[in-house]
N, C-alpha and C. Protein backbone atom coordinates (compact mmCIF):
# COMPACT_ATOMS: atom_id res chain seq x y z
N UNK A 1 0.84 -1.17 0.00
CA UNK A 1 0.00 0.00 0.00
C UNK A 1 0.89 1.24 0.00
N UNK A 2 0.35 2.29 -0.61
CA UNK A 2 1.04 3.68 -0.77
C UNK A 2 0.43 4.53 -0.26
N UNK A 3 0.88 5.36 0.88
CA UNK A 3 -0.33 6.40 0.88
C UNK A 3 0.10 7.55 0.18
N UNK A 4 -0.53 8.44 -0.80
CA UNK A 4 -0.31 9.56 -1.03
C UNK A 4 -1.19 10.73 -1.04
N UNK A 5 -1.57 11.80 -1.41
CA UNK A 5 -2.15 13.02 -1.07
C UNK A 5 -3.47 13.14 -1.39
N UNK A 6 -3.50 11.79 -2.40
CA UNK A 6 -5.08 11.94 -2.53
C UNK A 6 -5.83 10.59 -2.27
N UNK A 7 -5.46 9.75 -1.64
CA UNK A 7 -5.91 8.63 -0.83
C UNK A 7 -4.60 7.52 -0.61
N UNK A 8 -5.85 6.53 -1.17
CA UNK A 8 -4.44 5.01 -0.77
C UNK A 8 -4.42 4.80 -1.60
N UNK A 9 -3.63 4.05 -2.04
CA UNK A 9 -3.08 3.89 -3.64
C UNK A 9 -2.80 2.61 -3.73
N UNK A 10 -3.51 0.87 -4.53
CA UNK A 10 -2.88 -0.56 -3.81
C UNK A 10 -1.84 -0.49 -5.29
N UNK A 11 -0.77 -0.99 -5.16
CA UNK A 11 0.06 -1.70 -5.73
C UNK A 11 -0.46 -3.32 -6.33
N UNK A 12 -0.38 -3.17 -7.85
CA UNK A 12 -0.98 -4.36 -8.09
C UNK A 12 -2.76 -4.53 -8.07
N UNK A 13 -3.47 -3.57 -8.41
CA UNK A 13 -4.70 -3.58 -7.61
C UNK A 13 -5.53 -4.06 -9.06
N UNK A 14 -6.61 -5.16 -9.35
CA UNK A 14 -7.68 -5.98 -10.07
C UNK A 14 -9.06 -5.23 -9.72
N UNK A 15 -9.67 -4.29 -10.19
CA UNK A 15 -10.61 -4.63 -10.27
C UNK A 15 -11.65 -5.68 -9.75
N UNK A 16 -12.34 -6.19 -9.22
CA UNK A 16 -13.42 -7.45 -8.65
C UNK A 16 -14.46 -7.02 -9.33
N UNK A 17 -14.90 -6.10 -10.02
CA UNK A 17 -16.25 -5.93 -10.57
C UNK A 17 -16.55 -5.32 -11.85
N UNK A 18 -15.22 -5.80 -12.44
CA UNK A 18 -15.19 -6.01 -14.26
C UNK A 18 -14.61 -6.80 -14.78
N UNK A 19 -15.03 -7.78 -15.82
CA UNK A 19 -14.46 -8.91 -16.31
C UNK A 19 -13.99 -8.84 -17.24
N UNK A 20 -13.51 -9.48 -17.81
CA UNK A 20 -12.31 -9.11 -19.33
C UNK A 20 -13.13 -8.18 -20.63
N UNK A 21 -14.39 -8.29 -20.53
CA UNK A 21 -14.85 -7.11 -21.41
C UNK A 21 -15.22 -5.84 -20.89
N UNK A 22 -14.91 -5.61 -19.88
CA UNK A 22 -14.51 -3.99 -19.19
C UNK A 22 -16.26 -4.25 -19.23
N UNK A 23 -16.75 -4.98 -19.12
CA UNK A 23 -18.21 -4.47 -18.50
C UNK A 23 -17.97 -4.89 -16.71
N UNK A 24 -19.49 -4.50 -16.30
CA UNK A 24 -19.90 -4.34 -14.81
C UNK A 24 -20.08 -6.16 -14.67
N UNK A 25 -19.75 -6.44 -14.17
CA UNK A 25 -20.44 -7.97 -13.63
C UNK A 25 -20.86 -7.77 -12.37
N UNK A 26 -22.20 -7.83 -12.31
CA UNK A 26 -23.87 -7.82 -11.68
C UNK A 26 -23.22 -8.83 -10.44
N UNK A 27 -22.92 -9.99 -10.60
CA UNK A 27 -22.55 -10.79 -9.51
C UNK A 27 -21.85 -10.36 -8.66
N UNK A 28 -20.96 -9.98 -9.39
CA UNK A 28 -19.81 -9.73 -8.51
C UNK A 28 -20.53 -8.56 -7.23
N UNK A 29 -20.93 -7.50 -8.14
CA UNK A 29 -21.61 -6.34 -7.48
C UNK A 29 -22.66 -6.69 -6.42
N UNK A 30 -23.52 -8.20 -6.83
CA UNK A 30 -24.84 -8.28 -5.93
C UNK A 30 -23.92 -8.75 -4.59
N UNK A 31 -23.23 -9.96 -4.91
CA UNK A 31 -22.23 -10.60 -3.90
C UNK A 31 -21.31 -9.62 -3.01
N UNK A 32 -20.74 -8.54 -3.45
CA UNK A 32 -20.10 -7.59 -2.75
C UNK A 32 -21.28 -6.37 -1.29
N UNK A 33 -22.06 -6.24 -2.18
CA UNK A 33 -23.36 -5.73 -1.51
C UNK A 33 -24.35 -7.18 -0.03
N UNK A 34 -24.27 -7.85 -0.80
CA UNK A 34 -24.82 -8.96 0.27
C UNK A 34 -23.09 -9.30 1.87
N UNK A 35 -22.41 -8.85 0.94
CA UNK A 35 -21.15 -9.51 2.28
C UNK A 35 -21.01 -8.16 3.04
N UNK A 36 -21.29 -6.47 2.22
CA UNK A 36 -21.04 -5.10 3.22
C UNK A 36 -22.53 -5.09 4.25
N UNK A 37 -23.79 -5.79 3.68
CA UNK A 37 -24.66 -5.72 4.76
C UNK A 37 -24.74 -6.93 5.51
N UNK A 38 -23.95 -7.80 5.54
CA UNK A 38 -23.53 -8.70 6.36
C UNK A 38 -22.72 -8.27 7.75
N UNK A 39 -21.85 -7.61 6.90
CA UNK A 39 -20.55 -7.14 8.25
C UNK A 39 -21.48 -5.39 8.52
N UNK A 40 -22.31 -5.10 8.09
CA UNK A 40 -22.91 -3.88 8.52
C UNK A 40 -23.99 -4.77 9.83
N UNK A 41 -24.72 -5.60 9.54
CA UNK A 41 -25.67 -6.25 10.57
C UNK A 41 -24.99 -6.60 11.86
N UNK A 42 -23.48 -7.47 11.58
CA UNK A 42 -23.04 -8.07 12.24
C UNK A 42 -22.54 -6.81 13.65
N UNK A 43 -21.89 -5.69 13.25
CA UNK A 43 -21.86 -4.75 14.02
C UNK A 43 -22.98 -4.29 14.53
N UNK A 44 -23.82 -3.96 14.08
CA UNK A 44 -25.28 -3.33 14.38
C UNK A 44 -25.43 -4.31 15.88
N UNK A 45 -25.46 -5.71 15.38
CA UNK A 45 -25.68 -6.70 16.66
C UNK A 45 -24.74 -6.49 17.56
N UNK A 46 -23.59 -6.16 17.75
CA UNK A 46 -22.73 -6.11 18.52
C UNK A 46 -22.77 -5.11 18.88
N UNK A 47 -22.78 -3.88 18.36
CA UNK A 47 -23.17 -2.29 19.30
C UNK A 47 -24.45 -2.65 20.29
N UNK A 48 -25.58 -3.14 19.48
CA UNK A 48 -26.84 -3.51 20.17
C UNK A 48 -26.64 -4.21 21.87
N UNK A 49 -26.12 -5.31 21.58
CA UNK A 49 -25.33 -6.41 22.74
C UNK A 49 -24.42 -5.82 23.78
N UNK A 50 -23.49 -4.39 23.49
CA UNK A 50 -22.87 -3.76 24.10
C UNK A 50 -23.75 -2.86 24.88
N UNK A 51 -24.52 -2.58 24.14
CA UNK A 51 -25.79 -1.11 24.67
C UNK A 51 -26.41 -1.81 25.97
N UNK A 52 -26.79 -2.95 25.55
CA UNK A 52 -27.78 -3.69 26.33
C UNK A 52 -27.44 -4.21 28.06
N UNK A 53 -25.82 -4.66 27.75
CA UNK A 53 -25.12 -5.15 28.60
C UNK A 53 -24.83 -3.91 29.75
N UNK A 54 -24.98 -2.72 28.59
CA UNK A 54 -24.52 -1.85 29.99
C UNK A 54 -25.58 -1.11 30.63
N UNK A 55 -26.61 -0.91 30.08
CA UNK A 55 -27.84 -0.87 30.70
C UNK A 55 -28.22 -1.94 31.87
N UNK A 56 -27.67 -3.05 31.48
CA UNK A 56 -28.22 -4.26 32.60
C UNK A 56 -27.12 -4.08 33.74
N UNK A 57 -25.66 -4.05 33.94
CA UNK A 57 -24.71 -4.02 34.66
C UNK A 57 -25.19 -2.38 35.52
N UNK A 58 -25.39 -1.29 34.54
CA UNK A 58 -25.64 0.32 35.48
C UNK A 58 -27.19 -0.19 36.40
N UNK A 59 -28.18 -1.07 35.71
CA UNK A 59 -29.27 -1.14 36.35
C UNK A 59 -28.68 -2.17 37.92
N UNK A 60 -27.80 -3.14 37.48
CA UNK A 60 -27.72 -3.76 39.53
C UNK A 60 -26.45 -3.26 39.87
N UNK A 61 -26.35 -2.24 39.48
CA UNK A 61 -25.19 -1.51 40.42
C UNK A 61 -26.16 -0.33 41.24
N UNK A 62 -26.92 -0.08 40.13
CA UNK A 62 -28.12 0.98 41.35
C UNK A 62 -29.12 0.18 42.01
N UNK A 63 -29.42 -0.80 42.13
CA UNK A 63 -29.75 -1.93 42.65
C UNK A 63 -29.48 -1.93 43.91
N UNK A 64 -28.34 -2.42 44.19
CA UNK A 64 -27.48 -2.68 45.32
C UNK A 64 -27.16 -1.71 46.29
């Protein structure tokens, strides 16, 4: 990786969502979109699980 002044720059970098006729391949694109709201859910659940946990731990500490 390179960084320079106007982002990151990869060395060696392919394309994933054009195939040898410089068109768009749909797959690639639907498959890329199904795995960013995957790891978007997967956090969502885990902020959620964090929120929750500390609501329950502040609730029996004022408890007690």
């Amino acid at each position: 990786m390179i960084f320079m002044s106007k982002g990151v720059k990869f060395q060696n970098h392919q394309p994933l969502f054009k195939d040898a006729d410089n068109k768009v391949n749909l797959n690639n694109l639907m498959y890329r979109l199904n795995e960013s709201k995957k790891r978007e859910r997967n956090s969502n659940i885990a902020i959620s699980v964090a929120a929750v946990s500390a609501v329950t731990v502040f609730g029996i500490i004022l408890s007690l």
